[in-house]
C-alpha atoms as a PDB file:
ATOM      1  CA  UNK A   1     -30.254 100.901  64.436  1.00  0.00           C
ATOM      2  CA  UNK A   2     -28.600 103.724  62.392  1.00  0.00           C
ATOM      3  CA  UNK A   3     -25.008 103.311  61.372  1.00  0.00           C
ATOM      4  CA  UNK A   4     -22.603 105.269  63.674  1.00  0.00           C
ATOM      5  CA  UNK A   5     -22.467 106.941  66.858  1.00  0.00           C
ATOM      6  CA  UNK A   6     -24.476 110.580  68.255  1.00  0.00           C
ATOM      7  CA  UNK A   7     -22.175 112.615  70.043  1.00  0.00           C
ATOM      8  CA  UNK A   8     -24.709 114.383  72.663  1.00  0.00           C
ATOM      9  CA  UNK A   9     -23.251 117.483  74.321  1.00  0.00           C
ATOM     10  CA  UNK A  10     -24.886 118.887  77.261  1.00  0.00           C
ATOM     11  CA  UNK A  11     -24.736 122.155  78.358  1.00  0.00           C
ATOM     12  CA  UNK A  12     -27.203 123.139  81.305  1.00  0.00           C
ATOM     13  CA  UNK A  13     -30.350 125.609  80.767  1.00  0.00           C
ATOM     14  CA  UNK A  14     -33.676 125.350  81.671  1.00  0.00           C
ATOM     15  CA  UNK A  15     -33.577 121.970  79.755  1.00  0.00           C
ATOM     16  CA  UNK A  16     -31.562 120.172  82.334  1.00  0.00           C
ATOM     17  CA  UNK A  17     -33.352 122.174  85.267  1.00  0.00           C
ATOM     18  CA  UNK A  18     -35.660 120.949  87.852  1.00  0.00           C
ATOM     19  CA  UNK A  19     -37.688 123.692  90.217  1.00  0.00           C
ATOM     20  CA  UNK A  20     -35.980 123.781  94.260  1.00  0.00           C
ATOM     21  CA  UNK A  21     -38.292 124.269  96.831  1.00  0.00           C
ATOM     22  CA  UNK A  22     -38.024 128.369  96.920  1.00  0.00           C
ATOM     23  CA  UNK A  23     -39.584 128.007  93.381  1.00  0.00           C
ATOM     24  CA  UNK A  24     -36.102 128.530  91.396  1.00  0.00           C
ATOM     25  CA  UNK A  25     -34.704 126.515  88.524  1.00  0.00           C
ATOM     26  CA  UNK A  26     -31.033 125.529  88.378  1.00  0.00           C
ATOM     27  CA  UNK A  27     -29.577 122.866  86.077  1.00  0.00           C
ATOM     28  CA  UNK A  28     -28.668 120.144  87.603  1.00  0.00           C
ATOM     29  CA  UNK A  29     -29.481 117.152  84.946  1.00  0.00           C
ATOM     30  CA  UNK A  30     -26.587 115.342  82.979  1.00  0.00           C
ATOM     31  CA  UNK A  31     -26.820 114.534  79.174  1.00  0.00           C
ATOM     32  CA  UNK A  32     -27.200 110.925  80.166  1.00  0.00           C
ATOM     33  CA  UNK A  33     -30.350 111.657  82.411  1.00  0.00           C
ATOM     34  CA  UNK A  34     -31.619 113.899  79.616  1.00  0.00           C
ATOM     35  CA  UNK A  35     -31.681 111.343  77.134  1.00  0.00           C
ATOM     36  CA  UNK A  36     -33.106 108.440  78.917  1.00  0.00           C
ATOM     37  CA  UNK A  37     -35.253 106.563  77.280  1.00  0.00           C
ATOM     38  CA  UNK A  38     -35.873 108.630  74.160  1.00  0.00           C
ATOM     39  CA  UNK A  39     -33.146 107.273  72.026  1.00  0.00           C
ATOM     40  CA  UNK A  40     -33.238 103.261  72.888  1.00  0.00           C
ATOM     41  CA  UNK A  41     -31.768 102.591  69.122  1.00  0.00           C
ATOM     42  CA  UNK A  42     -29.031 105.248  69.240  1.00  0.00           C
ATOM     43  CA  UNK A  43     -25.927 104.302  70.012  1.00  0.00           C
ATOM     44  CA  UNK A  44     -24.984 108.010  72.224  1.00  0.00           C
ATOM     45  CA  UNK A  45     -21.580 108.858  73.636  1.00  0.00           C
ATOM     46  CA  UNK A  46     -22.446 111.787  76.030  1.00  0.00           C
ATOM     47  CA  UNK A  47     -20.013 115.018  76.636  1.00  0.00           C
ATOM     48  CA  UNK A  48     -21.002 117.092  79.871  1.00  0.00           C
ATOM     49  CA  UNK A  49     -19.465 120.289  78.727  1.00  0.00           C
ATOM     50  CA  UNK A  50     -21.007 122.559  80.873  1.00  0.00           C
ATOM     51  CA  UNK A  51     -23.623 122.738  83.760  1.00  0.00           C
ATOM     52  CA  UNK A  52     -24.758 126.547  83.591  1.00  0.00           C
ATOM     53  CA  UNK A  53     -27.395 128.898  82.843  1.00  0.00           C
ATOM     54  CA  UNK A  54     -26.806 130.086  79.778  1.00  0.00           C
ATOM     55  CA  UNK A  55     -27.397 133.749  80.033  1.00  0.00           C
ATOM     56  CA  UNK A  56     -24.081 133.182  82.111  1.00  0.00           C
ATOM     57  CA  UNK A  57     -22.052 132.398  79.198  1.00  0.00           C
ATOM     58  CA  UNK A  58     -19.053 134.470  78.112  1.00  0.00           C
ATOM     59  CA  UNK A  59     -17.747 134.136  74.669  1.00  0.00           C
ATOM     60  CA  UNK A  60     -15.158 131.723  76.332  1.00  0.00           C
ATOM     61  CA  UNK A  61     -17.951 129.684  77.715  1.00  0.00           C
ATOM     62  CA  UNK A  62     -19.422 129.646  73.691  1.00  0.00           C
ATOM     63  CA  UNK A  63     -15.786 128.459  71.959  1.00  0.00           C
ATOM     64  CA  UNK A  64     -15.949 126.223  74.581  1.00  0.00           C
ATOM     65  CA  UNK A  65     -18.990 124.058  73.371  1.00  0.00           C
ATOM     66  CA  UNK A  66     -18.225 125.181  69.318  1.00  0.00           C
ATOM     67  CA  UNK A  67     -15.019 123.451  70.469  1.00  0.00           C
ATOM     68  CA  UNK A  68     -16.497 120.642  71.173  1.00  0.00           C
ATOM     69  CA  UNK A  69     -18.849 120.330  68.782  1.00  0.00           C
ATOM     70  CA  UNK A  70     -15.721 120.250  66.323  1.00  0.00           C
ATOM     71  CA  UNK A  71     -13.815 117.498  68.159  1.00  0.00           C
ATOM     72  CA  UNK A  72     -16.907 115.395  67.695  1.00  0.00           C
ATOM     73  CA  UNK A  73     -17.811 115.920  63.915  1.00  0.00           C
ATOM     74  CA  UNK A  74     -14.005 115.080  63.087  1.00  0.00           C
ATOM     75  CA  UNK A  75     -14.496 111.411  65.484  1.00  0.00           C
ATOM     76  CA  UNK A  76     -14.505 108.328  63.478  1.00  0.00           C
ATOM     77  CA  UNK A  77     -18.047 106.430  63.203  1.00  0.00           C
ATOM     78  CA  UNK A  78     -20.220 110.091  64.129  1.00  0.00           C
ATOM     79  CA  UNK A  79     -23.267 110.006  62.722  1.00  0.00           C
ATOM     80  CA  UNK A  80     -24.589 113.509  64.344  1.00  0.00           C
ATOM     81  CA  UNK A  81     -24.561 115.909  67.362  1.00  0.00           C
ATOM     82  CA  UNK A  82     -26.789 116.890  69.440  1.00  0.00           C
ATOM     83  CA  UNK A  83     -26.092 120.290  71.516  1.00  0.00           C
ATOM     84  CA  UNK A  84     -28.534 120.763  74.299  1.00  0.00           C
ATOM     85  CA  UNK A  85     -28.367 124.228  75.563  1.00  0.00           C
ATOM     86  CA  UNK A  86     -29.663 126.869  77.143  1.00  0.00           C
ATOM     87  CA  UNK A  87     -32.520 129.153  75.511  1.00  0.00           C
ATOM     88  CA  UNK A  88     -31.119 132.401  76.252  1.00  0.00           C
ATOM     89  CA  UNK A  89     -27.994 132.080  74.025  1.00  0.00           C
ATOM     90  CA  UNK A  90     -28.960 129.575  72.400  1.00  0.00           C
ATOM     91  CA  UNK A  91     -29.357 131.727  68.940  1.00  0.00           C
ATOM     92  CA  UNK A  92     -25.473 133.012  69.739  1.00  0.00           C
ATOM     93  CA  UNK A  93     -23.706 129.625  70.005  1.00  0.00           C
ATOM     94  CA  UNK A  94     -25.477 127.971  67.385  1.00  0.00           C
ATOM     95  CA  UNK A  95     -24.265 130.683  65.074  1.00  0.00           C
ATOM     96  CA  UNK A  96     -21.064 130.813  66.332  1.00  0.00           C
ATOM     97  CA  UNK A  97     -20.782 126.842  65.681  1.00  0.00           C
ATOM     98  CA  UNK A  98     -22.125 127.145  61.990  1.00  0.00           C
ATOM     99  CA  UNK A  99     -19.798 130.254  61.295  1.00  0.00           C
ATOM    100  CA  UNK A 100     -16.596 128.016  62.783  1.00  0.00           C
ATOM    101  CA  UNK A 101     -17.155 124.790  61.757  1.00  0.00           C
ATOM    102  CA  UNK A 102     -18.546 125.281  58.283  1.00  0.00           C
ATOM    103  CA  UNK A 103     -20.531 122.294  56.752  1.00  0.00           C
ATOM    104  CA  UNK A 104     -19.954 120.017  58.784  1.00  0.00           C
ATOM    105  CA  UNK A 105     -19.967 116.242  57.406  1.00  0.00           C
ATOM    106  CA  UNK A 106     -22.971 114.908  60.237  1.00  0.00           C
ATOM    107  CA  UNK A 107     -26.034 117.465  61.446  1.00  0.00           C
ATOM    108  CA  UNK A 108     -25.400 118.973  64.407  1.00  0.00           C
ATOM    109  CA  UNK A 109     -28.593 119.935  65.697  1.00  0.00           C
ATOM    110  CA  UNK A 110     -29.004 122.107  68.654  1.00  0.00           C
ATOM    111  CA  UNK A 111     -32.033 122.340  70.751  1.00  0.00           C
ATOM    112  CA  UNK A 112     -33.043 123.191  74.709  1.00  0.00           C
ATOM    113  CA  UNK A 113     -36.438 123.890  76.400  1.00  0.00           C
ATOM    114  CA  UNK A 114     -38.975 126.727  77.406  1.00  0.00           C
ATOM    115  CA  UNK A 115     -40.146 124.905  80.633  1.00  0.00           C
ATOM    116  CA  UNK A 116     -37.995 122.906  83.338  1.00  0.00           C
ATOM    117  CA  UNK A 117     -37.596 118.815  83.488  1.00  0.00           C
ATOM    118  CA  UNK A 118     -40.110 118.592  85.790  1.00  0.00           C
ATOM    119  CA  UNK A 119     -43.116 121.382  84.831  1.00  0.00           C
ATOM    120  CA  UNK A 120     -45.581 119.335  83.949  1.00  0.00           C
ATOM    121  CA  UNK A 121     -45.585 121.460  80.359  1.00  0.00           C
ATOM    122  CA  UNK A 122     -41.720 120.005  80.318  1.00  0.00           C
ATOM    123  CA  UNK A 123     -41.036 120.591  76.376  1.00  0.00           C
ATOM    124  CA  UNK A 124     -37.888 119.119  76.428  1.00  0.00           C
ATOM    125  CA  UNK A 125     -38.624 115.574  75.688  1.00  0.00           C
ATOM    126  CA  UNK A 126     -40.619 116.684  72.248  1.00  0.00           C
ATOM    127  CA  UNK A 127     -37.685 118.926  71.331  1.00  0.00           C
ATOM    128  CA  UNK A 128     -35.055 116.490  72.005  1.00  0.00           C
ATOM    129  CA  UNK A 129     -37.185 113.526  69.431  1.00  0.00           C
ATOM    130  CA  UNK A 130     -37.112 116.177  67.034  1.00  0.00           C
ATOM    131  CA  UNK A 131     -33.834 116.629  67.304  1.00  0.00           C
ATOM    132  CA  UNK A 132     -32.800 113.229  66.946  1.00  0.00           C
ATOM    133  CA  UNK A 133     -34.888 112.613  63.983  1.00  0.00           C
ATOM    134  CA  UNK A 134     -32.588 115.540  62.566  1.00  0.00           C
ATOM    135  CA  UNK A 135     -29.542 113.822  63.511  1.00  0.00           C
ATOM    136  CA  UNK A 136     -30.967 110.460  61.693  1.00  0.00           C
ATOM    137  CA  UNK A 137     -32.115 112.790  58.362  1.00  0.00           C
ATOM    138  CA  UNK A 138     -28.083 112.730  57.749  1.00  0.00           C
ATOM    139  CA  UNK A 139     -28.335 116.189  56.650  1.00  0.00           C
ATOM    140  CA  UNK A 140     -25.174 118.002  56.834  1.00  0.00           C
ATOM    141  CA  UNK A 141     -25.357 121.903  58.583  1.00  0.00           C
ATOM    142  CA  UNK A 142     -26.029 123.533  61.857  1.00  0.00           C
ATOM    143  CA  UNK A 143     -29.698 123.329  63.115  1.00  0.00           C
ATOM    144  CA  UNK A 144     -31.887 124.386  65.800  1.00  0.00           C
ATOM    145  CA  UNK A 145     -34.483 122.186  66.164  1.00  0.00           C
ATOM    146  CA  UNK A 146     -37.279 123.476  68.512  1.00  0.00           C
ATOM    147  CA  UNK A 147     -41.369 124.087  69.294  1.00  0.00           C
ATOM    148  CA  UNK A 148     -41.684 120.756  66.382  1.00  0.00           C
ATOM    149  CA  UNK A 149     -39.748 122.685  63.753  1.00  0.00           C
ATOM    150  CA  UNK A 150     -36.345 122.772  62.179  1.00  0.00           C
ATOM    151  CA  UNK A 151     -34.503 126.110  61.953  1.00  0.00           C
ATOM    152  CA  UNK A 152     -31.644 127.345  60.071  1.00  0.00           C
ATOM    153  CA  UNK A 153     -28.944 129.329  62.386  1.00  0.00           C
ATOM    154  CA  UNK A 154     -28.687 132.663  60.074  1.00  0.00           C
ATOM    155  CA  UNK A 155     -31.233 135.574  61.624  1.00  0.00           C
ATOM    156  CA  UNK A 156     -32.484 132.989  64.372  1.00  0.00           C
ATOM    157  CA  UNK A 157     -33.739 135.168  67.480  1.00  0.00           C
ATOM    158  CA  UNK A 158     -36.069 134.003  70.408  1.00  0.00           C
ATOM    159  CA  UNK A 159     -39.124 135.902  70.357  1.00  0.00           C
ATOM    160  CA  UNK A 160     -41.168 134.668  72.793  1.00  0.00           C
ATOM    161  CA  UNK A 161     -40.533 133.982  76.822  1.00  0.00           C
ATOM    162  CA  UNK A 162     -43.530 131.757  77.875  1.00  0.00           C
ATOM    163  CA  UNK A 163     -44.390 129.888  74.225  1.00  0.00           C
ATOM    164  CA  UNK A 164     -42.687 126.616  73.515  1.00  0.00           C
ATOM    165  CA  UNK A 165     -42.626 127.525  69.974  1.00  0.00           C
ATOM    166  CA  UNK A 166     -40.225 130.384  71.220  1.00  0.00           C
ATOM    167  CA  UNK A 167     -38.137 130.818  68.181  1.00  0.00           C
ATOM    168  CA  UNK A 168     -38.342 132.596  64.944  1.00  0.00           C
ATOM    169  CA  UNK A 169     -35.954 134.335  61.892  1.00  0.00           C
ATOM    170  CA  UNK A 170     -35.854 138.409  61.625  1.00  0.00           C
ATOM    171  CA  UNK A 171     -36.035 137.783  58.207  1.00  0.00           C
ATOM    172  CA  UNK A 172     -35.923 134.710  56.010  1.00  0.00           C
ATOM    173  CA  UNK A 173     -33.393 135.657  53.848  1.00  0.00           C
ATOM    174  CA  UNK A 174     -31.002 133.221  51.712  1.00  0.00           C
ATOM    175  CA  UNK A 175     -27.474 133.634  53.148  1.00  0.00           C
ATOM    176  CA  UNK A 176     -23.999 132.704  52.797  1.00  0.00           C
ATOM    177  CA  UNK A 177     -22.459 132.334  56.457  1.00  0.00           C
ATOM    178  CA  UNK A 178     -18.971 132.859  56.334  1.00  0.00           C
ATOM    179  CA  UNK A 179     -16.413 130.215  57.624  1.00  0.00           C
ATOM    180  CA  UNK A 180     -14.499 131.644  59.970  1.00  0.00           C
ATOM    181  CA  UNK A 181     -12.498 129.424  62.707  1.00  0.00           C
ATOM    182  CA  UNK A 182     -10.664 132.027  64.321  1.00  0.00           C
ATOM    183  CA  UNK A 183     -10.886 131.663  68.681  1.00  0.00           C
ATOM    184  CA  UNK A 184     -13.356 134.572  70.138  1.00  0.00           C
ATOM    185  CA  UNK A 185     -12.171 133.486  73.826  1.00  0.00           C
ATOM    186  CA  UNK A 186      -9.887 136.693  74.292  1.00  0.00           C
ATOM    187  CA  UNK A 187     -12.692 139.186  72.641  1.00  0.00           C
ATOM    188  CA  UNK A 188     -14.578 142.199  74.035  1.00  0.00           C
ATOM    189  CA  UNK A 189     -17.370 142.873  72.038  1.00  0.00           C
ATOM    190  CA  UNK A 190     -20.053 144.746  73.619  1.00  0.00           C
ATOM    191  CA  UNK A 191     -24.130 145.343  72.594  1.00  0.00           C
ATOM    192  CA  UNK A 192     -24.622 149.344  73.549  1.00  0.00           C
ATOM    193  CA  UNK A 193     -28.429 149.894  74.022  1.00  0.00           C
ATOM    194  CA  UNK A 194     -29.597 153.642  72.143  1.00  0.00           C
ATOM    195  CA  UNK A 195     -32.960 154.042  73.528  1.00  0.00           C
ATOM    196  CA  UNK A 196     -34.847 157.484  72.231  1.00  0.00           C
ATOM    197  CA  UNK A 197     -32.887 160.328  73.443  1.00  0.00           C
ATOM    198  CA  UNK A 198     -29.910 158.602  74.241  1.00  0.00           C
ATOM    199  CA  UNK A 199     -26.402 160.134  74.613  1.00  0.00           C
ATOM    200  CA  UNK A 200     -22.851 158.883  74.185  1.00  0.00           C
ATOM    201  CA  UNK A 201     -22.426 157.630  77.969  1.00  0.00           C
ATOM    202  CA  UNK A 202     -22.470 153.774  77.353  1.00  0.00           C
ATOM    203  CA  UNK A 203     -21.017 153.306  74.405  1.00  0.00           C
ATOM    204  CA  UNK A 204     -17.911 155.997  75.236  1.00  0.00           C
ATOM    205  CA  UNK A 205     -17.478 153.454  78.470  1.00  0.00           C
ATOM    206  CA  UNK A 206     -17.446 150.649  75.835  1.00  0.00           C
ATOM    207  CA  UNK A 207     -14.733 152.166  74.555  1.00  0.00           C
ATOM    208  CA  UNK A 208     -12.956 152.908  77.666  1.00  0.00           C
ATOM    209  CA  UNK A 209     -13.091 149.431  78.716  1.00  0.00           C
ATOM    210  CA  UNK A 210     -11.224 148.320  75.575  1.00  0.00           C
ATOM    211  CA  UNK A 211     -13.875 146.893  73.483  1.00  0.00           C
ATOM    212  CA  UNK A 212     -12.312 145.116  70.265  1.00  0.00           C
ATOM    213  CA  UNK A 213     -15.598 145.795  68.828  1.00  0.00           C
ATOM    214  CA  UNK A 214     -19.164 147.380  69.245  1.00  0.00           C
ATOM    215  CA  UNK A 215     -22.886 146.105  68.369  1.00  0.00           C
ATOM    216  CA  UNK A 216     -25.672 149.018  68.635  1.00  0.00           C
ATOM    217  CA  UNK A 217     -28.867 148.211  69.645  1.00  0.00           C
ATOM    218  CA  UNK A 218     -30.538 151.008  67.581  1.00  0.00           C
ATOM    219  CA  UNK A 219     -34.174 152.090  67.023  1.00  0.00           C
ATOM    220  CA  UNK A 220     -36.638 151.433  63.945  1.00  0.00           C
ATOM    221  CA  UNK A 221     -34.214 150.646  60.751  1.00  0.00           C
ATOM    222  CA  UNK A 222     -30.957 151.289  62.748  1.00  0.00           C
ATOM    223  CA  UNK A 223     -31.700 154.888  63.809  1.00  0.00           C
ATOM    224  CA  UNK A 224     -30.229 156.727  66.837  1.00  0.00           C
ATOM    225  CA  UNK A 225     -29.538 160.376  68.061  1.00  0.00           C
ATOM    226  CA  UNK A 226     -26.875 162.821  66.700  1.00  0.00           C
ATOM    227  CA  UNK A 227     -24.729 162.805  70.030  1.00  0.00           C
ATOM    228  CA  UNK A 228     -24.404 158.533  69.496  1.00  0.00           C
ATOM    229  CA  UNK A 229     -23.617 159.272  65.710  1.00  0.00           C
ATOM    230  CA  UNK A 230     -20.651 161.661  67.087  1.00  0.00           C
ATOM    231  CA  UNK A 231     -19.428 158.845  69.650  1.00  0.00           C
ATOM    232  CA  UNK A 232     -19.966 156.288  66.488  1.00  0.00           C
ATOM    233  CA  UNK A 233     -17.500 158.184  64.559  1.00  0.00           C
ATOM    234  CA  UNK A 234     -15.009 158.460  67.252  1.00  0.00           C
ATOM    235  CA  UNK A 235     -15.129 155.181  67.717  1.00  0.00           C
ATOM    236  CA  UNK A 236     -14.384 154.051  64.441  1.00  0.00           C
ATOM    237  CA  UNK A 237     -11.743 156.600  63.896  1.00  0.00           C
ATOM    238  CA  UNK A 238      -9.802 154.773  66.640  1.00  0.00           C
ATOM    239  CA  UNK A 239      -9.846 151.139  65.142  1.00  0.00           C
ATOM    240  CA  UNK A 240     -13.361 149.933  66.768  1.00  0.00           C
ATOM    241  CA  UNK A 241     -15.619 148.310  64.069  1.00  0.00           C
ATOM    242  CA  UNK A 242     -19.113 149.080  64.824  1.00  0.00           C
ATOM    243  CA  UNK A 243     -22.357 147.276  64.037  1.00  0.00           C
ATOM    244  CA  UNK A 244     -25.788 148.864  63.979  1.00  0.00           C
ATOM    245  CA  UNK A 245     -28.552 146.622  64.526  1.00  0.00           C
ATOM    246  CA  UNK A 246     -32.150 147.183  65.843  1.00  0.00           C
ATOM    247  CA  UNK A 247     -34.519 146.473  68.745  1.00  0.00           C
ATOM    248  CA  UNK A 248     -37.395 145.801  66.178  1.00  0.00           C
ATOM    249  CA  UNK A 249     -37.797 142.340  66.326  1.00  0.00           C
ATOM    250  CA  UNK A 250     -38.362 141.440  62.806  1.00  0.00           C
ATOM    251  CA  UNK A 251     -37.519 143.040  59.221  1.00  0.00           C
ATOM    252  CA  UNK A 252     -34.942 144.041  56.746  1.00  0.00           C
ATOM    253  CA  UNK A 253     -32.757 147.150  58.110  1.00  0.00           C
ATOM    254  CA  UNK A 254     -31.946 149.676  55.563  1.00  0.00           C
ATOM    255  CA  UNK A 255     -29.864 152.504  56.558  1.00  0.00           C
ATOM    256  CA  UNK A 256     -32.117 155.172  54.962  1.00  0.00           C
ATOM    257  CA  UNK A 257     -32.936 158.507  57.591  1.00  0.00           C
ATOM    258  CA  UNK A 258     -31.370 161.205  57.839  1.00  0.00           C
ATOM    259  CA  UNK A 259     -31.417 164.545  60.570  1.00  0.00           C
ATOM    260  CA  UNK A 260     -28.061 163.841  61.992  1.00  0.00           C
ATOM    261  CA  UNK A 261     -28.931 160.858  63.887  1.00  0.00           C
ATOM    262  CA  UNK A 262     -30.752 158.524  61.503  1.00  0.00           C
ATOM    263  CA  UNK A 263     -29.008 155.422  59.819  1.00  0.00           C
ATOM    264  CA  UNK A 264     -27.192 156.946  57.013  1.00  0.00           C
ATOM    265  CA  UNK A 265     -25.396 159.524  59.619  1.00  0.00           C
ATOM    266  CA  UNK A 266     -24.203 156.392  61.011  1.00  0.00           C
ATOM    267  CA  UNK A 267     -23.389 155.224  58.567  1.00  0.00           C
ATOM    268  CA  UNK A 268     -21.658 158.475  57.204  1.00  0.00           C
ATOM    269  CA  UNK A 269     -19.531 158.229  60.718  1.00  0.00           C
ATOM    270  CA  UNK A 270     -18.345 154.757  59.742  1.00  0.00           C
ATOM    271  CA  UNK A 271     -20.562 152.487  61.024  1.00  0.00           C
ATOM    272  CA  UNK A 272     -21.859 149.079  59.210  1.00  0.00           C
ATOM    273  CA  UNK A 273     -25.281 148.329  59.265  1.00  0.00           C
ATOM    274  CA  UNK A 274     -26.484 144.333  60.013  1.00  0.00           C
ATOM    275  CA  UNK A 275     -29.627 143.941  57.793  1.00  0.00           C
ATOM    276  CA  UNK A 276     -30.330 140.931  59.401  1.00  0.00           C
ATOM    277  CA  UNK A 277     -29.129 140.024  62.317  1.00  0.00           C
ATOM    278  CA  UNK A 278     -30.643 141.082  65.576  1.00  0.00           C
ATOM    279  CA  UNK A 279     -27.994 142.363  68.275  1.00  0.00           C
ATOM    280  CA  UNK A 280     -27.166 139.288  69.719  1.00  0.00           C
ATOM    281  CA  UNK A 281     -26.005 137.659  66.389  1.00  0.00           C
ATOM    282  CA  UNK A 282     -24.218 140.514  65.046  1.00  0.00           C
ATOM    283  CA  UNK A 283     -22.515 140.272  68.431  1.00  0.00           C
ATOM    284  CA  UNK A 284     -21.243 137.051  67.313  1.00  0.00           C
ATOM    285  CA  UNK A 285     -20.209 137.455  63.749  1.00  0.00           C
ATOM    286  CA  UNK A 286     -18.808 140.544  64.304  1.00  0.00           C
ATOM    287  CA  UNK A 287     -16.472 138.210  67.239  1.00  0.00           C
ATOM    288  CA  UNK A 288     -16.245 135.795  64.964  1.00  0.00           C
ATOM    289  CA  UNK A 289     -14.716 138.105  61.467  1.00  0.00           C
ATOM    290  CA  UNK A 290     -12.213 140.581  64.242  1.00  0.00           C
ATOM    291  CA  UNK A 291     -10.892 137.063  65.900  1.00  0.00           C
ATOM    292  CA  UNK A 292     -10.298 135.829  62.036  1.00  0.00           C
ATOM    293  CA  UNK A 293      -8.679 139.447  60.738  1.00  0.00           C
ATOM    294  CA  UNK A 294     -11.190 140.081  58.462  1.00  0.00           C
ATOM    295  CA  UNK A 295     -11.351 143.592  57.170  1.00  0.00           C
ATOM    296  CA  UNK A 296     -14.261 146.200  56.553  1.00  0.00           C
ATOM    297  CA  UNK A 297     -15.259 144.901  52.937  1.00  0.00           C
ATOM    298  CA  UNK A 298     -15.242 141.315  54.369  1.00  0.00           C
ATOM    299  CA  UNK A 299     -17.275 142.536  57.505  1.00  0.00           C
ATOM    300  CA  UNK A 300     -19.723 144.276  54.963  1.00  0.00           C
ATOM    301  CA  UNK A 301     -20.679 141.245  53.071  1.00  0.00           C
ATOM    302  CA  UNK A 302     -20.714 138.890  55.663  1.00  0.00           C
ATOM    303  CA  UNK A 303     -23.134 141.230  57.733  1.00  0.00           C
ATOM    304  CA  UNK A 304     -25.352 141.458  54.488  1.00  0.00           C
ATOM    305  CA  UNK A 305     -25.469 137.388  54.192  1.00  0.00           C
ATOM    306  CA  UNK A 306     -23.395 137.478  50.720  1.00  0.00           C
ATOM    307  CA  UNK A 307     -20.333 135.322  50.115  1.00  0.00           C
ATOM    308  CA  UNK A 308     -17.327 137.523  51.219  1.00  0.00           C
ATOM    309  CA  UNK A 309     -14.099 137.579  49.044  1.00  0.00           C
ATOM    310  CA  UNK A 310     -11.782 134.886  50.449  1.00  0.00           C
ATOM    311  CA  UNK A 311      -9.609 136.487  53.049  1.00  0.00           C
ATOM    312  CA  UNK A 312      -5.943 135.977  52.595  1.00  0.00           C
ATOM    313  CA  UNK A 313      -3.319 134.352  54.671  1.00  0.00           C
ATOM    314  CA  UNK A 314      -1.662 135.315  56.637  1.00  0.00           C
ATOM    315  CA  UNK A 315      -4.474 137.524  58.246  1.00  0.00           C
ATOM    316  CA  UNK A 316      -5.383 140.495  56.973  1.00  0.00           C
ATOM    317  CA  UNK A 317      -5.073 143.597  59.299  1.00  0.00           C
ATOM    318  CA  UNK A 318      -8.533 145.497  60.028  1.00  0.00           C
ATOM    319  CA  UNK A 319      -9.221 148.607  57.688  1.00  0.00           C
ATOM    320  CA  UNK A 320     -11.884 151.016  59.400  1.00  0.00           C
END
């Protein structure tokens, strides 16, 4: 038996789902029921945090479990966490917890499932062993273990929809996540889609519904059009950070085109590329730096994965 206690925290998604009779999936499965009879030697103390879908979950909904993941690495006699979560934001609250909590003492290992409790392809049970082998390596970090691998947090995206090996990095790049505790709960920060052609009409509402800060979804490298660079600058002329990122899947994003609406007029207007992350993570970090008072240099560096100068205290005001 290994020394300590796992601190399992369940969450809902298709991981604790079973199918109703109108052919729809709903989680309805404790931690408890999820872990029967796959850790016998563990001794598991079992946290329901939440019971939801996860493409339900709010930024409250995420400090919620990040806040519980920290109350149980700080317990006496922890040996690991387990989160089990939801696919569909999976990649956002797993960053969110290894951005707030740091390196944490015990793995925390996050996982979740493709296919419902009772498909008979049900990958849960294999992710969940390889999770808990994770938790028993007694390596210290935040993990995703899923589809038989283990995955770093930084760049982590779900690619795929029907593959149990659903996720994958946008880039395997070395990187220095930043340690920032501050609360997101009270934060609006919204992802503005720029498909080709588009105009300034979503991401002007973002602004007009008091966004804190802005993520685009951008084409190619982090391109757009000339009348979204125009609404970019605006933005960030009144105190809204903004974060280009890409609907490309995969690769390094280099702000490099020009004609008035390519990446470097963005970033001309003000606007930090995220060479890295994918939407939904920049979403996060960029949360996670305006709820900790970071400022533009900080944002900069932690976007590009490089240790950011310490930030002072008390916290430093925002500098766009």
């Amino acid at each position: 038996m290994s020394a300590g206690h796992l601190v399992v925290i369940a969450t809902g998604g298709t991981i604790a789902s079973r199918r109703s009779p109108d052919g729809s999936s709903a989680p309805v499965l404790g931690g408890s029921a999820l872990l029967h009879g796959l850790a016998p030697d563990d001794d598991v103390r079992v946290v329901d945090a939440l019971a939801a879908d996860s493409a339900t979950f709010t930024l409250a909904d995420m400090q919620l479990i990040v806040d519980a993941v920290a109350r149980a690495v700080e317990g006496d006699g922890v040996r690991g966490v387990l989160v089990l979560h939801g696919t569909d934001s999976l990649e956002e609250t797993s960053l969110l917890a290894a951005i707030q909590v740091g390196t944490p003492p015990v793995p925390v290992v996050f996982t979740g499932a493709q296919f419902t409790a009772d498909d008979p392809a049900s990958d849960g049970p294999d992710n969940i062993r390889v999770a808990l082998a994770a938790t028993r390596a007694a390596v210290p970090g935040v993990w995703v273990a899923f589809g038989g691998r283990i995955l770093s947090t930084w760049g982590l995206a779900k690619l795929t929809t029907d593959r149990a090996d659903a996720f994958g990095h946008a880039r395997r790049d070395a990187a220095a996540v930043p340690h920032l505790p501050g609360d997101v709960s009270g934060l609006r920060v919204d992802v503005v889609a720029s498909p080709p052609g588009a105009d300034d009409l979503h991401l002007r509402a973002s602004v007009a519904a008091g966004a804190d800060g802005i993520v685009l979804e951008a084409l190619g490298s982090g391109n757009t059009t000339p009348t979204m660079v125009g609404a970019v600058r605006d933005a960030v002329a009144a105190g809204i950070p903004v974060v280009v990122s890409s609907r490309v899947p995969r690769g390094l994003l280099v702000p490099s085109y020009g004609g008035g609406g390519g990446g470097a007029d963005l970033a001309e207007a003000g606007a930090l590329h995220s060479p890295t992350l994918r939407p939904g993570q920049a979403r996060i970090l960029l949360a996670a730096l305006l709820a900790s008072g970071a400022d533009r240099a900080f944002l900069a560096a932690a976007l590009a994965g490089r240790a950011p100068d310490r930030m002072s205290a008390p916290r430093r005001s925002l500098l766009w």
